[in-house]
PDB file of N, CA and C in Angstrom:
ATOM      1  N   UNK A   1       0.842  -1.180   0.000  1.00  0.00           N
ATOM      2  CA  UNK A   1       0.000   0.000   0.000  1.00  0.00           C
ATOM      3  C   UNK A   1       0.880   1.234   0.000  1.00  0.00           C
ATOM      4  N   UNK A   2       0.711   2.155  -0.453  1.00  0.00           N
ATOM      5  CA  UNK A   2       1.135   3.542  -0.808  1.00  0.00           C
ATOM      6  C   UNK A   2       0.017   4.441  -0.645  1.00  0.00           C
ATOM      7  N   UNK A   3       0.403   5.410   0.137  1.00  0.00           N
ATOM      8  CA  UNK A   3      -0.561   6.654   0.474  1.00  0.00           C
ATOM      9  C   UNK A   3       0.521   7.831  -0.140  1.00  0.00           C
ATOM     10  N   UNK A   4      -0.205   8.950  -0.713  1.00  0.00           N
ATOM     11  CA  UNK A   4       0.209  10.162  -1.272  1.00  0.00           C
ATOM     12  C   UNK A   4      -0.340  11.557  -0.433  1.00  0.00           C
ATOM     13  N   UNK A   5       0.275  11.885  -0.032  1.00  0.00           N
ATOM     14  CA  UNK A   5      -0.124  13.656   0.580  1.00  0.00           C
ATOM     15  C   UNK A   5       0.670  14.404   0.263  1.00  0.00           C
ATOM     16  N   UNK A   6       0.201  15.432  -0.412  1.00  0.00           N
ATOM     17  CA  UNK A   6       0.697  16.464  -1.018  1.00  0.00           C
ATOM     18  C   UNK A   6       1.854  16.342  -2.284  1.00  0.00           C
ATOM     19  N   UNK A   7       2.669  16.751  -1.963  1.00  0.00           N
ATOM     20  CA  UNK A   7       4.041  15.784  -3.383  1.00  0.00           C
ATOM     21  C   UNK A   7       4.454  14.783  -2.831  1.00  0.00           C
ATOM     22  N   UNK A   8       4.250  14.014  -1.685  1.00  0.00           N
ATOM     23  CA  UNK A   8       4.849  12.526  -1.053  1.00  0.00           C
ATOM     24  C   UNK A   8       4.379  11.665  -1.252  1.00  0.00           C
ATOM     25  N   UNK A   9       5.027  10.300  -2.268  1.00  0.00           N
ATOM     26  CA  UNK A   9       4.134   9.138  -2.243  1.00  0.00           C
ATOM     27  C   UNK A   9       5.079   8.254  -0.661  1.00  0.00           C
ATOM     28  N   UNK A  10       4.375   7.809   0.092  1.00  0.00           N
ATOM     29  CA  UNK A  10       4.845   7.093   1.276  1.00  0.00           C
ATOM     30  C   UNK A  10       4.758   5.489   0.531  1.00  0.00           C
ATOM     31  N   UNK A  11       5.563   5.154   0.624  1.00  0.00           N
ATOM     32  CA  UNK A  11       5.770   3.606   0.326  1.00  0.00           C
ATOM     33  C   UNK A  11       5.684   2.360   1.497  1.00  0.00           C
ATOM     34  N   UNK A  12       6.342   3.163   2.643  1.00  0.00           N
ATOM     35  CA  UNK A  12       5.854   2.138   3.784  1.00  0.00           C
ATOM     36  C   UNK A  12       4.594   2.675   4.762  1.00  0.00           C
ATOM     37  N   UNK A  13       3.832   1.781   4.996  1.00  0.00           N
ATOM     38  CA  UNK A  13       2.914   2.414   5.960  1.00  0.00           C
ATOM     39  C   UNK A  13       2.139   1.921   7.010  1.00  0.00           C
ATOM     40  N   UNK A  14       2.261   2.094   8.404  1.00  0.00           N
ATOM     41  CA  UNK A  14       2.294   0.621   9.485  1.00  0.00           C
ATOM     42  C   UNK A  14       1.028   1.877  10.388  1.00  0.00           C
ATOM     43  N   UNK A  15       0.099   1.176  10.881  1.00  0.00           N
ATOM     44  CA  UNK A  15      -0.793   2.136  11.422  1.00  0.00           C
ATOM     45  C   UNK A  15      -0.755   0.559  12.808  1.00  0.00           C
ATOM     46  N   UNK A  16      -0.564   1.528  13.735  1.00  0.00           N
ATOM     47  CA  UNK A  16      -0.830   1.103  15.215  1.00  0.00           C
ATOM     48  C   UNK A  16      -2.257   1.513  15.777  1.00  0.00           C
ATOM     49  N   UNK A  17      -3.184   0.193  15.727  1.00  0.00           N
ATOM     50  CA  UNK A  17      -4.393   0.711  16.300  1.00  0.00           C
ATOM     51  C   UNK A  17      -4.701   1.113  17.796  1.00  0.00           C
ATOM     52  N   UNK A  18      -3.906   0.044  18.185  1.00  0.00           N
ATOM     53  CA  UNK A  18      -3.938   0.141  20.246  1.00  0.00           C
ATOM     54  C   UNK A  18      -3.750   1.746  19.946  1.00  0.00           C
ATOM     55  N   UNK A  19      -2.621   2.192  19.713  1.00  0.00           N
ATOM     56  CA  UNK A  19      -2.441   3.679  19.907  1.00  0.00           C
ATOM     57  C   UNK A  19      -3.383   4.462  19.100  1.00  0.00           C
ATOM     58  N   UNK A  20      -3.653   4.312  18.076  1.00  0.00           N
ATOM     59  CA  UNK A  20      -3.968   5.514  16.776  1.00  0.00           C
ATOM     60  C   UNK A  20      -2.859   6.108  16.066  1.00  0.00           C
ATOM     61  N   UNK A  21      -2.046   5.191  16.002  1.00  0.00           N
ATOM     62  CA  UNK A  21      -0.651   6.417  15.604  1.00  0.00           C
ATOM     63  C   UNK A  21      -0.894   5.724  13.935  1.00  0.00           C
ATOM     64  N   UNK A  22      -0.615   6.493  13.072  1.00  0.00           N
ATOM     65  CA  UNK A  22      -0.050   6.244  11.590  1.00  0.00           C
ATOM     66  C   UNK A  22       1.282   7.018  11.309  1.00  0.00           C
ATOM     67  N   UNK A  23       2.073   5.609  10.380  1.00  0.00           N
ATOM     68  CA  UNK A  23       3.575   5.773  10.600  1.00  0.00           C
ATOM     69  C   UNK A  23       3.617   5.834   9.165  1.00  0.00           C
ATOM     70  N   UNK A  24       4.213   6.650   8.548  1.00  0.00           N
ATOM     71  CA  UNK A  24       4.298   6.820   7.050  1.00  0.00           C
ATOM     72  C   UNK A  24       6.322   7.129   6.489  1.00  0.00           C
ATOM     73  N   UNK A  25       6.484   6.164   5.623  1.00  0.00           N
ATOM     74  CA  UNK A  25       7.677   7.230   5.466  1.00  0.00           C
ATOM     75  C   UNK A  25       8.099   6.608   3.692  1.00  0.00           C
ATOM     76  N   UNK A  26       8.956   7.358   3.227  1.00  0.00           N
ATOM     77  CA  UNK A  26       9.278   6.510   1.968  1.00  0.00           C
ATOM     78  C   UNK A  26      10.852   6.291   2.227  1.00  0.00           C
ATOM     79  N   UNK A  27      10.717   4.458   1.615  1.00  0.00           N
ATOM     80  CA  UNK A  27      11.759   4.174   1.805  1.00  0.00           C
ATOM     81  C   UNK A  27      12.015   4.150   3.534  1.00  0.00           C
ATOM     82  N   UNK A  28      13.407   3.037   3.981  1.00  0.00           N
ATOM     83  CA  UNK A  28      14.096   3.299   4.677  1.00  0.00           C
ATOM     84  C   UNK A  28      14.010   4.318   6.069  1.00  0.00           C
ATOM     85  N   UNK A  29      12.775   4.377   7.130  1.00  0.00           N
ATOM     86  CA  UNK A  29      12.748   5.626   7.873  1.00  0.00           C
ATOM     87  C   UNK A  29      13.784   5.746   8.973  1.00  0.00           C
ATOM     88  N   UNK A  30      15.372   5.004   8.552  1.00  0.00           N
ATOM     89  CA  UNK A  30      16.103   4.998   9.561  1.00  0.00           C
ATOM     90  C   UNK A  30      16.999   5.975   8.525  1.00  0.00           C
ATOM     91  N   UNK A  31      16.647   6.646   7.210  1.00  0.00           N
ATOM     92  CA  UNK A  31      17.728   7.452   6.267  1.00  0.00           C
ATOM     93  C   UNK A  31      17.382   9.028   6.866  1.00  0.00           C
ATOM     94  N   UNK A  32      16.119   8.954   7.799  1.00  0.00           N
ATOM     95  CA  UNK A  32      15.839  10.745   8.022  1.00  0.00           C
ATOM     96  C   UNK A  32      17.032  11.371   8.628  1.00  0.00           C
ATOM     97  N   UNK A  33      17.974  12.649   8.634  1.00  0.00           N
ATOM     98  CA  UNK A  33      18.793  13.694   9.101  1.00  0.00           C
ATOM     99  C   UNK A  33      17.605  14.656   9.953  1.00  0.00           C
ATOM    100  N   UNK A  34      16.617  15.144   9.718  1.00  0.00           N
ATOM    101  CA  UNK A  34      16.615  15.978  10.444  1.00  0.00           C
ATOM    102  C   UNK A  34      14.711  15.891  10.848  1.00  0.00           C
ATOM    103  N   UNK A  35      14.506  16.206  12.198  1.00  0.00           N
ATOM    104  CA  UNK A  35      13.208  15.775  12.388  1.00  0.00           C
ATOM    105  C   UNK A  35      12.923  17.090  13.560  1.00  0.00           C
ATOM    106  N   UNK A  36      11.079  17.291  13.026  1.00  0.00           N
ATOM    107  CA  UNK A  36      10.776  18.577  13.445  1.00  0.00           C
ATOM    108  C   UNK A  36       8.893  18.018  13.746  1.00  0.00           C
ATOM    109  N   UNK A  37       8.327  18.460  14.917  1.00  0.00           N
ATOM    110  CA  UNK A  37       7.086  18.493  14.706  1.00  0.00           C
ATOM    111  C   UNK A  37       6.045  19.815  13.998  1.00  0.00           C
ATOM    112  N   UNK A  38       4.840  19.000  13.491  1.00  0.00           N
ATOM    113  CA  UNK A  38       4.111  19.775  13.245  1.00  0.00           C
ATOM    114  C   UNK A  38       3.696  20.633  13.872  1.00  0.00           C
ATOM    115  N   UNK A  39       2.745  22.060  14.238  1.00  0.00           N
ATOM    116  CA  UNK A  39       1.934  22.529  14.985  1.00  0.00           C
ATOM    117  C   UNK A  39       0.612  21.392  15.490  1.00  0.00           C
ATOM    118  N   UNK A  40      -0.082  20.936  14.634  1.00  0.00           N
ATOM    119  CA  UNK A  40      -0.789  19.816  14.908  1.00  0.00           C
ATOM    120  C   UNK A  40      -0.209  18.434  15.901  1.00  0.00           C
ATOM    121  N   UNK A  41       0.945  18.645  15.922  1.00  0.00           N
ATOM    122  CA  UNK A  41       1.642  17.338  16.835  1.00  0.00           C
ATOM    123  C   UNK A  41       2.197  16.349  16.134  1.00  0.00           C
ATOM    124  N   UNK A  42       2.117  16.565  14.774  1.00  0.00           N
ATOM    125  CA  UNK A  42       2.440  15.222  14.303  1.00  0.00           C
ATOM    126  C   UNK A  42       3.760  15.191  14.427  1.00  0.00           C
ATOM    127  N   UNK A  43       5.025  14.349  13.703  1.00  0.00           N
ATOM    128  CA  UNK A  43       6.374  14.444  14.361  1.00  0.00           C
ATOM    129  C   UNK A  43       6.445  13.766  12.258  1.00  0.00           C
ATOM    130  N   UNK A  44       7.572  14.781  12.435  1.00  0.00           N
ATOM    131  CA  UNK A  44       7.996  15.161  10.277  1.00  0.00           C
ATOM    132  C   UNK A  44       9.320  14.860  10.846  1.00  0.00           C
ATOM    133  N   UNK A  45       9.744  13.680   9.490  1.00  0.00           N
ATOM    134  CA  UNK A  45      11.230  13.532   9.201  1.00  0.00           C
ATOM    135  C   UNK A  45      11.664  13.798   7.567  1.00  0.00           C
ATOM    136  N   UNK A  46      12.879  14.198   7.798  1.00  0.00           N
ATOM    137  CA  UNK A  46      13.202  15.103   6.514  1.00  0.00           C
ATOM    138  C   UNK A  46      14.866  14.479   6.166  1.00  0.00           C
ATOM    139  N   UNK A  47      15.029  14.176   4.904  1.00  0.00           N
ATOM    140  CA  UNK A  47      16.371  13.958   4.678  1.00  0.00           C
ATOM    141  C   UNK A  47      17.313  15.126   4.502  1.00  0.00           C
ATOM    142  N   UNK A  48      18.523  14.583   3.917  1.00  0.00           N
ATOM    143  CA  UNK A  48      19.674  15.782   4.383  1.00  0.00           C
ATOM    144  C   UNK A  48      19.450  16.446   2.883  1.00  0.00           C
ATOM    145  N   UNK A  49      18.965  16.499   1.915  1.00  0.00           N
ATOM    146  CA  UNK A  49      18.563  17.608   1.076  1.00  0.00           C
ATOM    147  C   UNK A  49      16.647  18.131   1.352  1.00  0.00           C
ATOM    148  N   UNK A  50      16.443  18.295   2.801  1.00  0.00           N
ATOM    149  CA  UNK A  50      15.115  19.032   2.994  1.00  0.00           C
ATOM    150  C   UNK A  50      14.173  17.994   2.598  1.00  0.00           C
ATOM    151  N   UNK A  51      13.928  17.231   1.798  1.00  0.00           N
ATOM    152  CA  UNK A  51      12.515  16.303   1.925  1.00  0.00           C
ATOM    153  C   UNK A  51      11.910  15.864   2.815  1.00  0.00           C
ATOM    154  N   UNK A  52      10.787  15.765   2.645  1.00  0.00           N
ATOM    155  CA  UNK A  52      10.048  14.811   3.430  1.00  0.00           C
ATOM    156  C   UNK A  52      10.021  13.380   3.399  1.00  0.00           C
ATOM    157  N   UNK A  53      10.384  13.268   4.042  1.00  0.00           N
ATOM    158  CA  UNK A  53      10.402  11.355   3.772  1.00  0.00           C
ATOM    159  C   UNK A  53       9.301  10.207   4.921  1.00  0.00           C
ATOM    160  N   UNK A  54       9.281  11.009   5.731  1.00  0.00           N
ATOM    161  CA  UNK A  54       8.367  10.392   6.983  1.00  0.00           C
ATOM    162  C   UNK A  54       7.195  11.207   8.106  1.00  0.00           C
ATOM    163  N   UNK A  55       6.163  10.923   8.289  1.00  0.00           N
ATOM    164  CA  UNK A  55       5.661  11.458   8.721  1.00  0.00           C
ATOM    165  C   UNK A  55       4.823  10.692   9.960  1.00  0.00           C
ATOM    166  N   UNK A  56       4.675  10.724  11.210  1.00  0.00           N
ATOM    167  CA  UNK A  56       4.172  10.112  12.191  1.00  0.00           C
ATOM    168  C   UNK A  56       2.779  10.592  12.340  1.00  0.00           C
ATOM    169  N   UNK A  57       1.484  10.109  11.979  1.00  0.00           N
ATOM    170  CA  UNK A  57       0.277  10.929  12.189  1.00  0.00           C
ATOM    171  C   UNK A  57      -0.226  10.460  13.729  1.00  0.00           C
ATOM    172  N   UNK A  58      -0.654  10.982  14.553  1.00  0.00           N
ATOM    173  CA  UNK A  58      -1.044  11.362  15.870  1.00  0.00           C
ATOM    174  C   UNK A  58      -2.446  11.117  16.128  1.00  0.00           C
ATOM    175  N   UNK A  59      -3.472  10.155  16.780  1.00  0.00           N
ATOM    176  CA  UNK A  59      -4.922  10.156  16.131  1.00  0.00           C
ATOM    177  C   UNK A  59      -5.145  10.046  14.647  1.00  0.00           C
ATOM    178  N   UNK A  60      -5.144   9.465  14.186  1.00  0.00           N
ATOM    179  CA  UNK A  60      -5.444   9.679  12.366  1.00  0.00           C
ATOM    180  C   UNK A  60      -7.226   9.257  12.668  1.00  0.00           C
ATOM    181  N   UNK A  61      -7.365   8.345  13.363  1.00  0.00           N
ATOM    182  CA  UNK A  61      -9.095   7.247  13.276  1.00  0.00           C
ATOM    183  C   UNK A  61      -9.949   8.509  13.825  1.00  0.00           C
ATOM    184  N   UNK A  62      -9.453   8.900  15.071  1.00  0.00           N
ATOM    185  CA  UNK A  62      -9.798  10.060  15.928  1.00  0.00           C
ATOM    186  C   UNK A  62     -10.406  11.196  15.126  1.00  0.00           C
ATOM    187  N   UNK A  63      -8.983  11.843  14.710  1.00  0.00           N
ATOM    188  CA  UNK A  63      -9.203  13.233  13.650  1.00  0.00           C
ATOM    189  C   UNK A  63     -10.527  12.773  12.441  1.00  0.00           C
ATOM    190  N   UNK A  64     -10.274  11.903  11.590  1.00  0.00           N
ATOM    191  CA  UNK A  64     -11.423  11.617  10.930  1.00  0.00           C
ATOM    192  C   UNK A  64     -12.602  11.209  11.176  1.00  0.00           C
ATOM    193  N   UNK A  65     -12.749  11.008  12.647  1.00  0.00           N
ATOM    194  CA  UNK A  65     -13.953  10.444  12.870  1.00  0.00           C
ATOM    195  C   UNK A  65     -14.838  11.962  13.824  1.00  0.00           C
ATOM    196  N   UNK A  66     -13.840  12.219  14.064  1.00  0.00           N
ATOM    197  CA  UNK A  66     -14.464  13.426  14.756  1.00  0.00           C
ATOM    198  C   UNK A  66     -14.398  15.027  13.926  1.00  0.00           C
ATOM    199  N   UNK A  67     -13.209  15.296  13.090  1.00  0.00           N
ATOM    200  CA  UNK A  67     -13.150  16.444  12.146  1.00  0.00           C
ATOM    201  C   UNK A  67     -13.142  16.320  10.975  1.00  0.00           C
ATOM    202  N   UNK A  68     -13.302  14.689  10.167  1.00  0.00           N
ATOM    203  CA  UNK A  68     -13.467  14.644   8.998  1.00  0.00           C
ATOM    204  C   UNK A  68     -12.125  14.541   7.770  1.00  0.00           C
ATOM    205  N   UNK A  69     -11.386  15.635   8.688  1.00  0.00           N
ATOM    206  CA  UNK A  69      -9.829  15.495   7.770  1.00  0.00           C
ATOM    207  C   UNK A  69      -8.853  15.455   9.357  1.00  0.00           C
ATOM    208  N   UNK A  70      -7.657  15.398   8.245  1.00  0.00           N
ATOM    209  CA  UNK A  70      -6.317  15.065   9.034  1.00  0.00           C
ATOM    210  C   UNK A  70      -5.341  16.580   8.541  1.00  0.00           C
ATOM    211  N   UNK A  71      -5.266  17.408   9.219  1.00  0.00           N
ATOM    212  CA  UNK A  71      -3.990  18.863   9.182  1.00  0.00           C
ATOM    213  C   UNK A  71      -2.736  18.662   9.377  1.00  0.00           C
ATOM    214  N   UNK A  72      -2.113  18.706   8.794  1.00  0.00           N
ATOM    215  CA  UNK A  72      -0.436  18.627   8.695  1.00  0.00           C
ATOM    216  C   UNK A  72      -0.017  19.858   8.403  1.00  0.00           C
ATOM    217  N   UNK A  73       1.009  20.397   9.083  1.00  0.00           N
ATOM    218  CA  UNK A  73       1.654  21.476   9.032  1.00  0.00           C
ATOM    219  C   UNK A  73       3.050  20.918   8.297  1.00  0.00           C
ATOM    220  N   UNK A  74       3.489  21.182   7.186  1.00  0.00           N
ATOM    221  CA  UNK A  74       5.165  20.551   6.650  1.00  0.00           C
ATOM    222  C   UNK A  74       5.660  21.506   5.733  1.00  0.00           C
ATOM    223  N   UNK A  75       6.271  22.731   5.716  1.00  0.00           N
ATOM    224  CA  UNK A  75       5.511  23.756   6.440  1.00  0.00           C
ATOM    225  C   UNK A  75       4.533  24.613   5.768  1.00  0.00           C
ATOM    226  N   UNK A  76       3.763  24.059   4.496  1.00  0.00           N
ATOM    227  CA  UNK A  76       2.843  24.247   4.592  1.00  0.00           C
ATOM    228  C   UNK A  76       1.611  23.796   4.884  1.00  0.00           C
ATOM    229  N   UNK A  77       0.380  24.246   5.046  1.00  0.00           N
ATOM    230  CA  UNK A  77      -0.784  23.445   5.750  1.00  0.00           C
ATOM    231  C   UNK A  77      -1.075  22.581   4.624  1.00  0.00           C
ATOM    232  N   UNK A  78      -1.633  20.979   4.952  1.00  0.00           N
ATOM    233  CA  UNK A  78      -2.095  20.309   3.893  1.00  0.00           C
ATOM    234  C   UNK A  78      -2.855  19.433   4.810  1.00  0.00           C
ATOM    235  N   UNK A  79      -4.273  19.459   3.835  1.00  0.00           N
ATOM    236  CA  UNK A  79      -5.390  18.441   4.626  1.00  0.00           C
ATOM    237  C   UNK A  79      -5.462  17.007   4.090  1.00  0.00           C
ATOM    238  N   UNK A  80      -5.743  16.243   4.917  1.00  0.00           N
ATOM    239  CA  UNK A  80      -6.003  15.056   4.370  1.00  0.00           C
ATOM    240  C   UNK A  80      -7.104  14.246   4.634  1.00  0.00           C
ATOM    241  N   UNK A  81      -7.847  13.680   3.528  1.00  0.00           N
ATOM    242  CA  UNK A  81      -9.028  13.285   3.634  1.00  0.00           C
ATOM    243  C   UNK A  81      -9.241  11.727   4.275  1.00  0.00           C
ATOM    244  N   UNK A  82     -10.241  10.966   4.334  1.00  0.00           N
ATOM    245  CA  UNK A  82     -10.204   9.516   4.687  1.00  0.00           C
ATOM    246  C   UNK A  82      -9.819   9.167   3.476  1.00  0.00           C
ATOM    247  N   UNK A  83      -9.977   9.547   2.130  1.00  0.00           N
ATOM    248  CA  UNK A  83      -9.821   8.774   0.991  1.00  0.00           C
ATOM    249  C   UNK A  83      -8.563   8.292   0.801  1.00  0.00           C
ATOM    250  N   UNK A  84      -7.857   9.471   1.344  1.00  0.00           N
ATOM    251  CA  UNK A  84      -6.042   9.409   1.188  1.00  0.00           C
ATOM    252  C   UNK A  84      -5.386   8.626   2.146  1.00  0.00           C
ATOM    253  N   UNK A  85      -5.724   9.074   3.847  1.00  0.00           N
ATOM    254  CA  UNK A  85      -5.225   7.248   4.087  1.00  0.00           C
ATOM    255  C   UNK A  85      -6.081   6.825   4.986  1.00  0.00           C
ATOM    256  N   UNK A  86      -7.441   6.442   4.771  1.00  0.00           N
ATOM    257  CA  UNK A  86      -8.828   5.540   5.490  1.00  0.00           C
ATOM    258  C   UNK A  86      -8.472   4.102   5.381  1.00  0.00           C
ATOM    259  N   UNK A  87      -7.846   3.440   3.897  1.00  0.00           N
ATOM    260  CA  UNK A  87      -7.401   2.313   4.200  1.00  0.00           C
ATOM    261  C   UNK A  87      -6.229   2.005   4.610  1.00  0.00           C
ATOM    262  N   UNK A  88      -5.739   2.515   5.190  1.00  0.00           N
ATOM    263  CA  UNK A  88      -4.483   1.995   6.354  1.00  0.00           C
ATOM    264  C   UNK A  88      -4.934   1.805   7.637  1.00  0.00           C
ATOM    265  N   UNK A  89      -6.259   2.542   8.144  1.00  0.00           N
ATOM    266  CA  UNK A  89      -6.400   2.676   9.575  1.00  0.00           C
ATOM    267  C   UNK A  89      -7.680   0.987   9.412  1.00  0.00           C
ATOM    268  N   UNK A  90      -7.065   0.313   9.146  1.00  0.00           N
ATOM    269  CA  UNK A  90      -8.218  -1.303   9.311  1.00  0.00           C
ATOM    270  C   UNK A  90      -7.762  -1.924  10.258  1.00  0.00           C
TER     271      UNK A  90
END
Protein backbone atom coordinates (compact mmCIF):
# COMPACT_ATOMS: atom_id res chain seq x y z
CA UNK A 1 0.00 0.00 0.00
CA UNK A 2 1.14 3.54 -0.81
CA UNK A 3 -0.56 6.65 0.47
CA UNK A 4 0.21 10.16 -1.27
CA UNK A 5 -0.12 13.66 0.58
CA UNK A 6 0.70 16.46 -1.02
CA UNK A 7 4.04 15.78 -3.38
CA UNK A 8 4.85 12.53 -1.05
CA UNK A 9 4.13 9.14 -2.24
CA UNK A 10 4.84 7.09 1.28
CA UNK A 11 5.77 3.61 0.33
CA UNK A 12 5.85 2.14 3.78
CA UNK A 13 2.91 2.41 5.96
CA UNK A 14 2.29 0.62 9.49
CA UNK A 15 -0.79 2.14 11.42
CA UNK A 16 -0.83 1.10 15.22
CA UNK A 17 -4.39 0.71 16.30
CA UNK A 18 -3.94 0.14 20.25
CA UNK A 19 -2.44 3.68 19.91
CA UNK A 20 -3.97 5.51 16.78
CA UNK A 21 -0.65 6.42 15.60
CA UNK A 22 -0.05 6.24 11.59
CA UNK A 23 3.57 5.77 10.60
CA UNK A 24 4.30 6.82 7.05
CA UNK A 25 7.68 7.23 5.47
CA UNK A 26 9.28 6.51 1.97
CA UNK A 27 11.76 4.17 1.81
CA UNK A 28 14.10 3.30 4.68
CA UNK A 29 12.75 5.63 7.87
CA UNK A 30 16.10 5.00 9.56
CA UNK A 31 17.73 7.45 6.27
CA UNK A 32 15.84 10.74 8.02
CA UNK A 33 18.79 13.69 9.10
CA UNK A 34 16.61 15.98 10.44
CA UNK A 35 13.21 15.77 12.39
CA UNK A 36 10.78 18.58 13.44
CA UNK A 37 7.09 18.49 14.71
CA UNK A 38 4.11 19.77 13.24
CA UNK A 39 1.93 22.53 14.98
CA UNK A 40 -0.79 19.82 14.91
CA UNK A 41 1.64 17.34 16.84
CA UNK A 42 2.44 15.22 14.30
CA UNK A 43 6.37 14.44 14.36
CA UNK A 44 8.00 15.16 10.28
CA UNK A 45 11.23 13.53 9.20
CA UNK A 46 13.20 15.10 6.51
CA UNK A 47 16.37 13.96 4.68
CA UNK A 48 19.67 15.78 4.38
CA UNK A 49 18.56 17.61 1.08
CA UNK A 50 15.11 19.03 2.99
CA UNK A 51 12.51 16.30 1.93
CA UNK A 52 10.05 14.81 3.43
CA UNK A 53 10.40 11.36 3.77
CA UNK A 54 8.37 10.39 6.98
CA UNK A 55 5.66 11.46 8.72
CA UNK A 56 4.17 10.11 12.19
CA UNK A 57 0.28 10.93 12.19
CA UNK A 58 -1.04 11.36 15.87
CA UNK A 59 -4.92 10.16 16.13
CA UNK A 60 -5.44 9.68 12.37
CA UNK A 61 -9.09 7.25 13.28
CA UNK A 62 -9.80 10.06 15.93
CA UNK A 63 -9.20 13.23 13.65
CA UNK A 64 -11.42 11.62 10.93
CA UNK A 65 -13.95 10.44 12.87
CA UNK A 66 -14.46 13.43 14.76
CA UNK A 67 -13.15 16.44 12.15
CA UNK A 68 -13.47 14.64 9.00
CA UNK A 69 -9.83 15.49 7.77
CA UNK A 70 -6.32 15.07 9.03
CA UNK A 71 -3.99 18.86 9.18
CA UNK A 72 -0.44 18.63 8.69
CA UNK A 73 1.65 21.48 9.03
CA UNK A 74 5.17 20.55 6.65
CA UNK A 75 5.51 23.76 6.44
CA UNK A 76 2.84 24.25 4.59
CA UNK A 77 -0.78 23.44 5.75
CA UNK A 78 -2.09 20.31 3.89
CA UNK A 79 -5.39 18.44 4.63
CA UNK A 80 -6.00 15.06 4.37
CA UNK A 81 -9.03 13.28 3.63
CA UNK A 82 -10.20 9.52 4.69
CA UNK A 83 -9.82 8.77 0.99
CA UNK A 84 -6.04 9.41 1.19
CA UNK A 85 -5.22 7.25 4.09
CA UNK A 86 -8.83 5.54 5.49
CA UNK A 87 -7.40 2.31 4.20
CA UNK A 88 -4.48 2.00 6.35
CA UNK A 89 -6.40 2.68 9.58
CA UNK A 90 -8.22 -1.30 9.31
Amino acid sequence: MTIRIANTTFDRVNYDADADVLYLSVGDPDGAANFDESSEGHHLRFDDRGQLVGVTIVRPRWLLDHEGQITITIPERITVGADAVGAALV
